[in-house]
Protein backbone atom coordinates (compact mmCIF):
# COMPACT_ATOMS: atom_id res chain seq x y z
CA UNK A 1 0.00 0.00 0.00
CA UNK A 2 1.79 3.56 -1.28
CA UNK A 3 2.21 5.91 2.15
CA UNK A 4 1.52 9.05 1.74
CA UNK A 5 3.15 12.11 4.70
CA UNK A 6 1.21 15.15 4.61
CA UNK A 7 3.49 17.77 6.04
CA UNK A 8 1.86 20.65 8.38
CA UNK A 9 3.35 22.50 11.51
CA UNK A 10 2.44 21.82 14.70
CA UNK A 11 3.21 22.93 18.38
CA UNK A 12 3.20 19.84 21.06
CA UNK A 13 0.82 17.15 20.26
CA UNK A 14 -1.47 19.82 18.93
CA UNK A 15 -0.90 21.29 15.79
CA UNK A 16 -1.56 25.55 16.21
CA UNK A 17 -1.63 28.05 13.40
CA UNK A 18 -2.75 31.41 13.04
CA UNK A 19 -6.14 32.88 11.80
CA UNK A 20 -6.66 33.13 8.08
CA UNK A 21 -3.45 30.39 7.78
CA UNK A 22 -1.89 29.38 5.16
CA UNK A 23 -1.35 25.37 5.55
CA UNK A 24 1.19 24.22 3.73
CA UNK A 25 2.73 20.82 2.99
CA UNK A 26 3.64 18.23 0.50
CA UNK A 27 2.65 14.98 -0.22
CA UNK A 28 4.64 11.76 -0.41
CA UNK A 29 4.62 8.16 -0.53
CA UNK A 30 6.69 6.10 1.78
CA UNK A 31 9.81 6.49 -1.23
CA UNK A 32 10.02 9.91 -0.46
CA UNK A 33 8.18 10.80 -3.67
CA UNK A 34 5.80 13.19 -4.58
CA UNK A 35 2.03 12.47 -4.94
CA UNK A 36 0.76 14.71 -7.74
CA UNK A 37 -2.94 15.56 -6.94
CA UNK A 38 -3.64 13.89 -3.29
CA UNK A 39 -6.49 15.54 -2.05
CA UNK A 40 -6.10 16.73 1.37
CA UNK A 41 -8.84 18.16 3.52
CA UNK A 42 -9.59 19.81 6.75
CA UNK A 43 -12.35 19.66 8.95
CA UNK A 44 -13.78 22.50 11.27
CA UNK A 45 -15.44 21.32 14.58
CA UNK A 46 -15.90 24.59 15.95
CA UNK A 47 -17.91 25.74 12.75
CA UNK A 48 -19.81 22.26 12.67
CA UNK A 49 -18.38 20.92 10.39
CA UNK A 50 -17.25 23.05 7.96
CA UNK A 51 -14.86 21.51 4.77
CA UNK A 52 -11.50 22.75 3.12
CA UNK A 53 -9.73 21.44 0.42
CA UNK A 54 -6.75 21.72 -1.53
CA UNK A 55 -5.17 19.41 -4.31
CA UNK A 56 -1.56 18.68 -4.25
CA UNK A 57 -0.05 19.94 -7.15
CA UNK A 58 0.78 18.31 -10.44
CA UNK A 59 4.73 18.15 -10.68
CA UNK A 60 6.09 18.81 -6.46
CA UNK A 61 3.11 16.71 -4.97
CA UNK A 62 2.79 20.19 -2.51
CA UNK A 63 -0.66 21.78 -1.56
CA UNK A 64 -1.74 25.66 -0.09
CA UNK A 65 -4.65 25.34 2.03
CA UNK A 66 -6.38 28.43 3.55
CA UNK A 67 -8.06 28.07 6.45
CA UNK A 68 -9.92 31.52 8.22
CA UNK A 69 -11.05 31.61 11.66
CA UNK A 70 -9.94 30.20 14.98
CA UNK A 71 -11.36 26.81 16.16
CA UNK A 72 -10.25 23.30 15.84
CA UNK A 73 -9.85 21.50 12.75
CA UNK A 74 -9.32 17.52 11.65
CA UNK A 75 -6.66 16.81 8.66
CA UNK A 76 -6.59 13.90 6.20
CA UNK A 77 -5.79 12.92 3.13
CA UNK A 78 -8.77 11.31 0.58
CA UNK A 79 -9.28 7.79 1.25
CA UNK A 80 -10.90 5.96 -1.68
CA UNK A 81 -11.71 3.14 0.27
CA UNK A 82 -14.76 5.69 2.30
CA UNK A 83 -17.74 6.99 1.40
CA UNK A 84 -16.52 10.54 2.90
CA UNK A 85 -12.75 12.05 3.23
CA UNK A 86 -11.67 9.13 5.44
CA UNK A 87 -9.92 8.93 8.47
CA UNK A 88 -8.23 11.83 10.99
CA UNK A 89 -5.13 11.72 10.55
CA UNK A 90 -4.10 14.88 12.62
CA UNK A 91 -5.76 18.04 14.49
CA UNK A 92 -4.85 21.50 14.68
CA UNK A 93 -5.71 24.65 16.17
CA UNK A 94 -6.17 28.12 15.23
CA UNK A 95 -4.81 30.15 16.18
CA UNK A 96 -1.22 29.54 17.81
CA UNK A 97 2.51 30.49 18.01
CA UNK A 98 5.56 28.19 17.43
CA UNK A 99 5.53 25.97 14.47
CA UNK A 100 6.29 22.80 13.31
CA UNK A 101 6.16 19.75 11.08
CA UNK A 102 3.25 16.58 11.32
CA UNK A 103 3.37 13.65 8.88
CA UNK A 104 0.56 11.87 7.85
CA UNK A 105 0.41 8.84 5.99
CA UNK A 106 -2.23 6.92 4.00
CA UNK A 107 -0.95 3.76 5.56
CA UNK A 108 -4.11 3.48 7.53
CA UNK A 109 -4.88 2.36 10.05
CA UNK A 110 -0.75 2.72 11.01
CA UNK A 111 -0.37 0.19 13.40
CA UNK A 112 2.84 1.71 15.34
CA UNK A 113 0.45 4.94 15.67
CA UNK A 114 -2.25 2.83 16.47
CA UNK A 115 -0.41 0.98 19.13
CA UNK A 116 0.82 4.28 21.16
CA UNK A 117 -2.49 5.43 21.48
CA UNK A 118 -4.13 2.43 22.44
CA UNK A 119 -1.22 2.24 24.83
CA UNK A 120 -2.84 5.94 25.99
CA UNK A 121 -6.05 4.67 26.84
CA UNK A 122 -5.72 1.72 28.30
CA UNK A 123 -3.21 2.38 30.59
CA UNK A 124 -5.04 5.67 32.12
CA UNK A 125 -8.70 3.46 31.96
CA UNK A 126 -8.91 3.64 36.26
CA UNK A 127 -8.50 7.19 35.69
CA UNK A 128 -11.27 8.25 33.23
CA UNK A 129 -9.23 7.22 30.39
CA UNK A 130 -7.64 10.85 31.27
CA UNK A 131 -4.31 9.59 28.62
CA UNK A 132 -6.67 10.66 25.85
CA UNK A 133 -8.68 13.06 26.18
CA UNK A 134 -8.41 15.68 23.45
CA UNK A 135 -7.94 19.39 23.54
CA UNK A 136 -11.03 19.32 21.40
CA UNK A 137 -13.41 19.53 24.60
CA UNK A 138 -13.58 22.99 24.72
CA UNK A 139 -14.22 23.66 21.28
CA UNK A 140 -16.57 21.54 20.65
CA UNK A 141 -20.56 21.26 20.60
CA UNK A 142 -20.89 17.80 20.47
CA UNK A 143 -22.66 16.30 23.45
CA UNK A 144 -19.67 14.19 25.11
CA UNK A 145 -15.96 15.27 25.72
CA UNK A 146 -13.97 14.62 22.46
CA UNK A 147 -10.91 12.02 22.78
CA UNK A 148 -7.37 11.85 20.82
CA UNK A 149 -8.21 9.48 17.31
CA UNK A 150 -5.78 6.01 17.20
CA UNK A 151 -4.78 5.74 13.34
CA UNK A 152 -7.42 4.56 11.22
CA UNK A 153 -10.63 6.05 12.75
CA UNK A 154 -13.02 9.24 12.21
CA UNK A 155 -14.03 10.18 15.73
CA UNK A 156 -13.49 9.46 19.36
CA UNK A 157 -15.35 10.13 22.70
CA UNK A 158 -15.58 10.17 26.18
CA UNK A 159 -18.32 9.66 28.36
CA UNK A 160 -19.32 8.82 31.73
CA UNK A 161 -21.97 7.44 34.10
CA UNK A 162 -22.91 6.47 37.83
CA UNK A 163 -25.30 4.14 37.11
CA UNK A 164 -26.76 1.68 40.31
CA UNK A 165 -23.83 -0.72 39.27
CA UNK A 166 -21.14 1.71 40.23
CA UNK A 167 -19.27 4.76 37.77
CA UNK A 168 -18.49 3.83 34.41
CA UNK A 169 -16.00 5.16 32.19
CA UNK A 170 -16.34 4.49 28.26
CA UNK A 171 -13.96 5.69 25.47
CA UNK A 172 -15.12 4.88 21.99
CA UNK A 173 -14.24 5.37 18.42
CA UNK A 174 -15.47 4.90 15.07
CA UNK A 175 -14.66 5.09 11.27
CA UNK A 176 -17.75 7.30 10.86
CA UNK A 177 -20.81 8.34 11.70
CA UNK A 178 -22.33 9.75 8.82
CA UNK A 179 -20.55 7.47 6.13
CA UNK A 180 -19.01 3.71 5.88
CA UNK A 181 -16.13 1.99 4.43
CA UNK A 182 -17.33 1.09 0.57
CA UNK A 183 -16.36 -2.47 0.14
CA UNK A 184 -16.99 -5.27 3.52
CA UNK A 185 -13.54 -6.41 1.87
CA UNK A 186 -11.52 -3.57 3.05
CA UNK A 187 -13.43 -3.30 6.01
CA UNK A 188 -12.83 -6.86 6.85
CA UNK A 189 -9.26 -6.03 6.65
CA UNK A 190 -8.73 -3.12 8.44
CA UNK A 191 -10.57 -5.15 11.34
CA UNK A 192 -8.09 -7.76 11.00
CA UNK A 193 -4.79 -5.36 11.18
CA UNK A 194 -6.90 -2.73 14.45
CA UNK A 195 -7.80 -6.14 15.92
CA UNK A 196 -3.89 -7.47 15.71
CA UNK A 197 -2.75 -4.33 17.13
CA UNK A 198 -4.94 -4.36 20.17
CA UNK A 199 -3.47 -8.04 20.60
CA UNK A 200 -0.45 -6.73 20.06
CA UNK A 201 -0.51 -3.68 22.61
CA UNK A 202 -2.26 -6.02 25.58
CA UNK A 203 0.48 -8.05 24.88
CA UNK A 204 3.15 -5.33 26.04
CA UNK A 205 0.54 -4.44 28.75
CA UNK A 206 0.53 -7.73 30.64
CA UNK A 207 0.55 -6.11 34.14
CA UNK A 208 -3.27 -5.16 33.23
CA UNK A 209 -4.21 -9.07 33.28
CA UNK A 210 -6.33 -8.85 29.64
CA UNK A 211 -7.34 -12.13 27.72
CA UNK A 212 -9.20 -12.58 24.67
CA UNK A 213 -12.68 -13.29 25.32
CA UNK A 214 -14.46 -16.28 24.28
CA UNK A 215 -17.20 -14.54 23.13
CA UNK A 216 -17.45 -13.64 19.38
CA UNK A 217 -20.49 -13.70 18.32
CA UNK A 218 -23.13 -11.07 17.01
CA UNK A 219 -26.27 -11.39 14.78
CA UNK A 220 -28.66 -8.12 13.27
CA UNK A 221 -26.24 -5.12 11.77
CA UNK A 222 -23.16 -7.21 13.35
CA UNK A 223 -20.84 -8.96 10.59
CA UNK A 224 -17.63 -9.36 13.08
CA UNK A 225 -16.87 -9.04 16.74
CA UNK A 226 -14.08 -9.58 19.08
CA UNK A 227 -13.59 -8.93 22.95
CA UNK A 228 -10.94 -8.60 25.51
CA UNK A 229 -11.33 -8.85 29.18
CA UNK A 230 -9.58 -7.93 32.55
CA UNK A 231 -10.49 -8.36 36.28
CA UNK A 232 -9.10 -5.14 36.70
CA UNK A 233 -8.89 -2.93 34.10
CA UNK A 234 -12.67 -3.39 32.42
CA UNK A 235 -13.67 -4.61 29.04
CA UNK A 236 -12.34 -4.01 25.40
CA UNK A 237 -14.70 -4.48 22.08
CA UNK A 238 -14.31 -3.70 18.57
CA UNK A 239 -17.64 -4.25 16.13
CA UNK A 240 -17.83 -4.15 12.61
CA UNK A 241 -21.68 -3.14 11.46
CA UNK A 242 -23.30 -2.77 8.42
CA UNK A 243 -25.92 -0.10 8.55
CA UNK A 244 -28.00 0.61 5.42
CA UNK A 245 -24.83 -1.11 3.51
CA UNK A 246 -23.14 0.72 5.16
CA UNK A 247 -19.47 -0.43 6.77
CA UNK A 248 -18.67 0.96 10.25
CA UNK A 249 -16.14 -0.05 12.58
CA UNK A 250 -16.89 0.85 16.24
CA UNK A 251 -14.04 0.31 19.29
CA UNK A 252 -14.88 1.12 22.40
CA UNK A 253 -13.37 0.48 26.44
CA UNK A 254 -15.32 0.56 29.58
CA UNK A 255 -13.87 0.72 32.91
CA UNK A 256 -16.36 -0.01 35.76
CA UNK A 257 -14.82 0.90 39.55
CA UNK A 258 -17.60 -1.56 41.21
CA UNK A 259 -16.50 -4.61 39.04
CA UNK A 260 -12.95 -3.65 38.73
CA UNK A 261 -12.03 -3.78 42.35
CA UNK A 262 -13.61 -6.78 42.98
CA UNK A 263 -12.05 -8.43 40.20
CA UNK A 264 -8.68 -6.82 41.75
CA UNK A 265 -9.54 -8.17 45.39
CA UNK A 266 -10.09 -12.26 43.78
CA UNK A 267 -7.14 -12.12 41.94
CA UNK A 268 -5.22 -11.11 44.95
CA UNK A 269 -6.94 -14.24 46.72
CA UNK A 270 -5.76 -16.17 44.06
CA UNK A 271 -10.06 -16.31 43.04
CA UNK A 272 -11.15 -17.36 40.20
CA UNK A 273 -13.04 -14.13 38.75
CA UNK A 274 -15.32 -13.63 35.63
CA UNK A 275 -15.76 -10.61 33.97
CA UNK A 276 -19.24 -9.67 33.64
CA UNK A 277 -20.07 -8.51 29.90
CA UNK A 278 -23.97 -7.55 30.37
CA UNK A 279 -22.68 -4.77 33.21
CA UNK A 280 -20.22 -3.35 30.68
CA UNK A 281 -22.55 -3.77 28.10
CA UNK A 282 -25.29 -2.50 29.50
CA UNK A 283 -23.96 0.63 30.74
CA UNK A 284 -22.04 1.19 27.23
CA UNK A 285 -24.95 1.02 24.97
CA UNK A 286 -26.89 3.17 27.65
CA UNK A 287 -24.50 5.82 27.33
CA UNK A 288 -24.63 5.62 23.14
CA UNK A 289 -27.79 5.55 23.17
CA UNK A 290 -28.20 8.76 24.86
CA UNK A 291 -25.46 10.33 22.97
CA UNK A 292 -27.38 9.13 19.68
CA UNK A 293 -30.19 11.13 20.94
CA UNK A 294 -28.52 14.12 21.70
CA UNK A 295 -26.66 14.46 18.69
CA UNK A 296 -29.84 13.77 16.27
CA UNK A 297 -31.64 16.43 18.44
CA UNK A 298 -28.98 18.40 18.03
CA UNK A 299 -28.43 18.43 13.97
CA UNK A 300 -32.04 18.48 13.60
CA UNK A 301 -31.58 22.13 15.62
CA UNK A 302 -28.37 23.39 13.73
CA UNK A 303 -27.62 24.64 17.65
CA UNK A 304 -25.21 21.69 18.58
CA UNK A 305 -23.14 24.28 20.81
CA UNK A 306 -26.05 24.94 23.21
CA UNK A 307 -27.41 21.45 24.02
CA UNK A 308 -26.38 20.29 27.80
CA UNK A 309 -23.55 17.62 27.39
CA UNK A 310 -24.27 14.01 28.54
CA UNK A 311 -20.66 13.04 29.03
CA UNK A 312 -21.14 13.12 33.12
CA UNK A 313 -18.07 13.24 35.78
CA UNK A 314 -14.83 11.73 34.87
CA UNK A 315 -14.15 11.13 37.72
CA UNK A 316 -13.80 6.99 39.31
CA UNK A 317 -12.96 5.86 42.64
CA UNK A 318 -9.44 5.51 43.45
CA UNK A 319 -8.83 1.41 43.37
CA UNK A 320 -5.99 1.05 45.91
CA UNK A 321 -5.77 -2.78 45.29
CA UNK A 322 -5.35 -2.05 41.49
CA UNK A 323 -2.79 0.34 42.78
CA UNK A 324 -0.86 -1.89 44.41
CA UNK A 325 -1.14 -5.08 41.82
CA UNK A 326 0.39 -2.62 39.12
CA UNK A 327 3.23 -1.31 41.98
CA UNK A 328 6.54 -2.46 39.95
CA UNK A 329 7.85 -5.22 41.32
CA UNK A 330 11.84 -5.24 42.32
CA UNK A 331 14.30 -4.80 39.38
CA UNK A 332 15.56 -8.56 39.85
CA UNK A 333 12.19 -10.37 39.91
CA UNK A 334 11.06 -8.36 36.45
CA UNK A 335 9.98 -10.42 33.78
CA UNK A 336 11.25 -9.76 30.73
CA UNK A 337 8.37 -10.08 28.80
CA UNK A 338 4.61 -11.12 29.42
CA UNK A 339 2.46 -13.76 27.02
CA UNK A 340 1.11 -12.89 24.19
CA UNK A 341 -2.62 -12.15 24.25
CA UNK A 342 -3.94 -15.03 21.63
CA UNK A 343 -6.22 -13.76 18.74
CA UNK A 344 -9.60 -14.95 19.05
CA UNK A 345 -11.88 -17.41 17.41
CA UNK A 346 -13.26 -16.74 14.15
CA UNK A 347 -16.80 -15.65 14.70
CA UNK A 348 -19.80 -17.59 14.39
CA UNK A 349 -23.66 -17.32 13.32
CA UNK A 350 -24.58 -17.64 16.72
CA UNK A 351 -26.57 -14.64 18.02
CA UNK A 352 -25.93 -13.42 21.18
CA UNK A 353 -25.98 -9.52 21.07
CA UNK A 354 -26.51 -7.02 18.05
């Protein structure tokens, strides 16, 4: 697949440029050459949405890209294999100071990007998933606090609840609300290579106790699903849908405090301890739903930016025995590495959950 780096400038992890900028950039694949005629684009949140293009140009593979205002706004480069533009591939905000360079690439999803932001979440899941929230929240009018994008994905979110089963913490992404992936080929594959990674990053994160879950199944818009679970750090899931034809992938991780610290307290009685899925799941399609609701309401009002939020408290319980399972052990008694988290089954036809 060619790669294609989309330069920009950027300060920190946030891209910042002045009003009425001048982006500027050129476009590459992963030889170093130029890309005559990649179509870049940029996304305004602040202004709901609000589209800017520019067309790298015929002989240097280099684009000009105007962009007026102040407010927050998604990059890219076209991605044939959407509906829309395609994935975020970087963010920046107007307007700003020092300058520098961002690379994009249309080797999507990028699985070392993928990897380090996965890493983000997961590890700061007792803590609201705090390792990923996005500088977005403030500019934003969507009902839920916006959350950094891993490599191969549209939009992200956090939200909240204190439900009767104890606070619940849920990041989740997808490759779009509005649009799909054309073909269920290409979606097929890029839920085989986000689906490796998260195998791969649980894998480096063995201290968080995460195994594949057993449970695969799905029936009604579902066409593939996979699951990971811990005793103490919550529940991972990535769907693929098709929704009027269309191909979504959806990832999302829950963190529960209630069922997290008593999966912390078995394992330190050397308990067996089973995760429970219709907790997670219940509280996680809860939460979407009411988001769902809040952003149709709020489209169908062209006021998104005055609607009450229904992200709730970030905040969870300190869990002082997760705490002191994750304490690092002494240098000598390290392991060097921990087991690889297996792949699981192939789904089946059997329905369990949509």
């Amino acid at each position: 697949m060619k790669k294609i780096v989309l330069s920009v400038m950027m300060l920190g992890s946030v891209p910042v440029l002045q009003a009425a900028t001048i982006v500027s950039g050129c476009v590459t694949d992963s030889a170093g050459r130029a890309v005559p005629g990649a179509k870049v684009f940029a996304i305004s949140e602040l202004m709901h949405d609000k589209l800017y293009r520019a067309e790298a140009g015929k002989s240097d593979g280099c684009y000009k890209l105007r962009i007026p205002g102040e407010g927050i706004y998604r990059l890219g480069v076209r991605d044939l294999r959407f509906d829309d533009d395609g994935p975020v591939q970087a963010e920046i905000a107007i307007p700003g100071a020092e300058l520098q360079k961002v690379d994009l690439s249309t080797d999507v999803p990028n699985g070392k990007l993928l990897r380090e932001r996965l890493t983000d979440g997961f590890l700061s899941a007792s803590d609201g998933f705090s390792g990923v929230r996005s500088d977005r929240a403030s500019s934003t009018g969507f009902p839920a606090i916006m959350a950094q994008i891993p490599s191969g994905f549209a939009d992200c979110m956090l939200q909240f609840s204190n439900g009767q089963n104890g606070p619940t913490a849920l990041w989740w992404c997808n490759t779009g609300l509005w649009f799909g992936i054309r073909d269920e080929r290409d979606a097929h594959a890029m839920f085989e290579s986000i689906r490796d990674s998260i195998g791969a990053t649980l894998s480096d994160l063995g201290q968080l106790r995460y195994s594949a879950s057993k449970d695969t199944h799905c029936s009604g818009d579902c066409v593939e699903f996979v699951a990971w679970e811990s005793p103490i750090n919550g529940l991972i899931a990535m769907h693929h849908l098709k929704i009027k034809g269309r191909n979504v992938l959806w990832l999302w991780a829950a963190y529960n405090s209630r069922l997290t610290e008593k999966g912390c307290e078995a394992l330190q009685r050397h308990d067996e301890f089973k995760v429970d899925h219709s907790t997670y799941f219940s509280a996680v399609f809860a939460m979407r739903a009411e988001y769902d609701h809040q952003l149709v309401a709020a489209v169908k009002s062209g006021n998104r930016a005055q609607l009450p939020g229904v992200a709730g408290s970030s905040e969870v319980a300190p869990n002082k025995c997760l705490e002191e399972i994750l304490k690092p052990a002494p240098a000598a008694s390290q392991p060097k590495h921990f087991a690889p988290i297996p792949t699981p089954p192939a789904p089946t036809d059997s329905p369990v959950r949509p």
